[in-house]
Protein backbone atom coordinates (compact mmCIF):
# COMPACT_ATOMS: atom_id res chain seq x y z
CA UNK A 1 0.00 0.00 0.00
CA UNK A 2 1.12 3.25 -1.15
CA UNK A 3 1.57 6.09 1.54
CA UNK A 4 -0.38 9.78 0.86
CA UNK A 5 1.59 12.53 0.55
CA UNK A 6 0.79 16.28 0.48
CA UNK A 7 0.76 16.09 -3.31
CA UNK A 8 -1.75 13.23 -3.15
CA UNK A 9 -3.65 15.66 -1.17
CA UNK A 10 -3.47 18.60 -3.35
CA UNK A 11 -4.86 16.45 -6.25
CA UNK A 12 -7.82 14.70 -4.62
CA UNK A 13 -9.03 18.78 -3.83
CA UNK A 14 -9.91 16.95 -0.82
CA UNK A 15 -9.84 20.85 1.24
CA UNK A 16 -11.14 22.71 -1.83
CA UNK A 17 -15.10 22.96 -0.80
CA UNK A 18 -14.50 22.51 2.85
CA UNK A 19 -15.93 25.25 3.93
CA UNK A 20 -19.19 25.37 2.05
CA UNK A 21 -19.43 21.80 3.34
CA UNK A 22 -19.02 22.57 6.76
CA UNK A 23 -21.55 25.54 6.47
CA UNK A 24 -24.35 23.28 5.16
CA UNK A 25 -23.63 20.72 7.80
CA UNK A 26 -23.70 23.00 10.39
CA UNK A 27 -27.11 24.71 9.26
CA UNK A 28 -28.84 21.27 8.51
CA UNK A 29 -28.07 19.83 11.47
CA UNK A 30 -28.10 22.31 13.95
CA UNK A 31 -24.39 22.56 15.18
CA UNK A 32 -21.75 25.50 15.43
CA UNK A 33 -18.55 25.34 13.82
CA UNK A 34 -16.69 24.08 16.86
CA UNK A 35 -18.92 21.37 17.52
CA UNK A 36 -18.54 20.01 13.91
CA UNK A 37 -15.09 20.15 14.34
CA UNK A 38 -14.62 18.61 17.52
CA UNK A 39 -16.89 16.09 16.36
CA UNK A 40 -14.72 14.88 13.43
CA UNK A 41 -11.63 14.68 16.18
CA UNK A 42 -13.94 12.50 18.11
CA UNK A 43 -14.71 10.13 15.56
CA UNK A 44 -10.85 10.06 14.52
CA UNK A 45 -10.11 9.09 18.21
CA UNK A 46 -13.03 6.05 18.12
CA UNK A 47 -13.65 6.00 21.52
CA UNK A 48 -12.78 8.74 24.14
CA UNK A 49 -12.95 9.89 27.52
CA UNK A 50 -14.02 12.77 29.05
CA UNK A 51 -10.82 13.79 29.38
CA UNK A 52 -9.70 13.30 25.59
CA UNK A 53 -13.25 15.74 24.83
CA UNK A 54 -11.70 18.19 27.28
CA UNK A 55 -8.14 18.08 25.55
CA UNK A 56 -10.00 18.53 22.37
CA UNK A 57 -11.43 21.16 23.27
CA UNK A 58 -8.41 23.41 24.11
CA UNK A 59 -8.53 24.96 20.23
CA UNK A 60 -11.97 25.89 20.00
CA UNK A 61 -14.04 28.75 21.87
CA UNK A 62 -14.71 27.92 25.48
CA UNK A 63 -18.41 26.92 25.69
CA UNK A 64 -19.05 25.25 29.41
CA UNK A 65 -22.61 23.68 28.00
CA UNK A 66 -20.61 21.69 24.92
CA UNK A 67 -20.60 18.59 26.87
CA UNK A 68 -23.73 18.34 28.05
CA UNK A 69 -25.49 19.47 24.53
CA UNK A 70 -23.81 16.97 22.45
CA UNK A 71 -24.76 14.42 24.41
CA UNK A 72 -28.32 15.71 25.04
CA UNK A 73 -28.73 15.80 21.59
CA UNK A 74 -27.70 12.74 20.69
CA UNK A 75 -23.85 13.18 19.16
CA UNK A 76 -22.05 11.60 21.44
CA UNK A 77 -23.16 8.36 23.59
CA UNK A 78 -22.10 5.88 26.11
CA UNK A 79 -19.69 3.17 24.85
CA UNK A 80 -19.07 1.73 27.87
CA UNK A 81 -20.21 3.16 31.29
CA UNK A 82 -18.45 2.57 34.37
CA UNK A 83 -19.05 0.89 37.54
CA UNK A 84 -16.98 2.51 40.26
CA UNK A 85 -14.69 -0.68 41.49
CA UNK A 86 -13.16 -2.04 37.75
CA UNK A 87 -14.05 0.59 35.40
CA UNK A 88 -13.17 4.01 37.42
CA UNK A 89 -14.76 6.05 34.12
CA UNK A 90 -17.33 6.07 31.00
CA UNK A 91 -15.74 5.84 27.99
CA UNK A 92 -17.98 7.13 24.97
CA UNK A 93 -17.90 7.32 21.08
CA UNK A 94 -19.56 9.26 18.44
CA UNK A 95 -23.15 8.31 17.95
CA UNK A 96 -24.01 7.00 14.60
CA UNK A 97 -26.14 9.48 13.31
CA UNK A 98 -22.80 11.47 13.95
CA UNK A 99 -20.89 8.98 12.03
CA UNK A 100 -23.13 8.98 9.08
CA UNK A 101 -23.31 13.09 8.65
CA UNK A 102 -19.41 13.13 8.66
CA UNK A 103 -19.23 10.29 6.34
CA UNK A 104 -21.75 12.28 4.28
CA UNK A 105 -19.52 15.54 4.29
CA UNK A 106 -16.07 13.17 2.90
CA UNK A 107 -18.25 11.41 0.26
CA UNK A 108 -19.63 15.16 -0.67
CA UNK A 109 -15.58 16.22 -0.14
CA UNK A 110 -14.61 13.54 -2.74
CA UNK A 111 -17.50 14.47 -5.25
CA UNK A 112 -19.36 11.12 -4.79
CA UNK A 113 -22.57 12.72 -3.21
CA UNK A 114 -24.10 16.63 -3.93
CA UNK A 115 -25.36 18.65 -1.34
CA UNK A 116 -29.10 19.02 -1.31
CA UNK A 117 -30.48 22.59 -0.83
CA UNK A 118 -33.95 21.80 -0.22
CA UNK A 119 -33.61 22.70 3.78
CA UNK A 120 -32.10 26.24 3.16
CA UNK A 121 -34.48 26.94 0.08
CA UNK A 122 -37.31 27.40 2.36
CA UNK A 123 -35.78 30.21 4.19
CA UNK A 124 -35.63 34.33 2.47
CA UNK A 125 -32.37 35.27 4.88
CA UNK A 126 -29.64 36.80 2.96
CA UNK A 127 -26.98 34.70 4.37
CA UNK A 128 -29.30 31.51 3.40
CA UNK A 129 -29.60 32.51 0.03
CA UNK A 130 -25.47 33.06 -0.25
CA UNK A 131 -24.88 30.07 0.72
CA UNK A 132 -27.80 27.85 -1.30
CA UNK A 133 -25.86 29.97 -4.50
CA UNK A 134 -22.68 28.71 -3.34
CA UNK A 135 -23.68 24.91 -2.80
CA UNK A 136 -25.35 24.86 -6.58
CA UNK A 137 -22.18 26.01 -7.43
CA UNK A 138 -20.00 23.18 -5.47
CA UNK A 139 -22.40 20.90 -7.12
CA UNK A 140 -21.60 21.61 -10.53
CA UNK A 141 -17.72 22.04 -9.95
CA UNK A 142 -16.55 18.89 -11.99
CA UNK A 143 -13.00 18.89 -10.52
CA UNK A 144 -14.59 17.44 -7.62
CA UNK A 145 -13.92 14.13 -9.06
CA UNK A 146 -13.54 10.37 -7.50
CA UNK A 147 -9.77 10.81 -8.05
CA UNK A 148 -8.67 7.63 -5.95
């Protein structure tokens, strides 16, 4: 097996609509930047502790109710949970309906799936309308090709 290199990269345009992607995640699912974001780390770490979400979240904005949210809404859930003489802690993992919108946004990345617009059509905001203009056109960009 071949290793990726930055090159690789560059040619799959893998970052090249990232952050239309991430806009139109965020909106259709109710999440702030940050949140997406530390999601994705999340699900690159498998499963985590509280401790590894705290670590994680050292880059973004301080937001004391993050925790609680994701879990209240149903982004992060119990893996394992513990029982106070063997297992001193819960360990948790992304939930799957937060595995399935991130493997949505790679397959969109890698040109395999568009981006609907149906959910932001309905609204008149300016800053709805922007961005339903720029997913048509990340929809139609062609260099967004299955390159692998």
């Amino acid at each position: 097996m071949r290793r990726l290199t930055s090159k690789d990269l560059k040619e799959l345009n893998l970052l090249k609509h990232y952050r239309i992607i991430r806009k139109w995640a965020c909106k259709t699912s109710d999440l702030n930047d940050a949140d997406l974001e530390l999601l994705i780390y999340l699900d690159a770490i498998d499963h985590f502790t509280k401790q590894d979400f705290k670590q994680g979240t050292y880059s973004y904005s301080w937001d004391n109710r993050r925790w609680n949210r994701l879990l209240k809404q149903g982004w992060i859930t119990v893996w394992r949970e513990r029982n106070r003489t063997t297992q001193k802690y819960h360990i948790y993992k992304v939930s799957y309906k937060c595995k399935q919108l991130i493997s949505r946004m790679y397959r969109i990345m890698l040109g395999e799936e568009d981006m609907p617009l149906r959910k932001l059509e309905s609204n008149n905001k300016y800053s709805f309308k922007v961005t339903a203009k720029a997913i048509s056109f990340v929809n139609r960009d062609k260099t967004r090709t299955n390159a692998i």
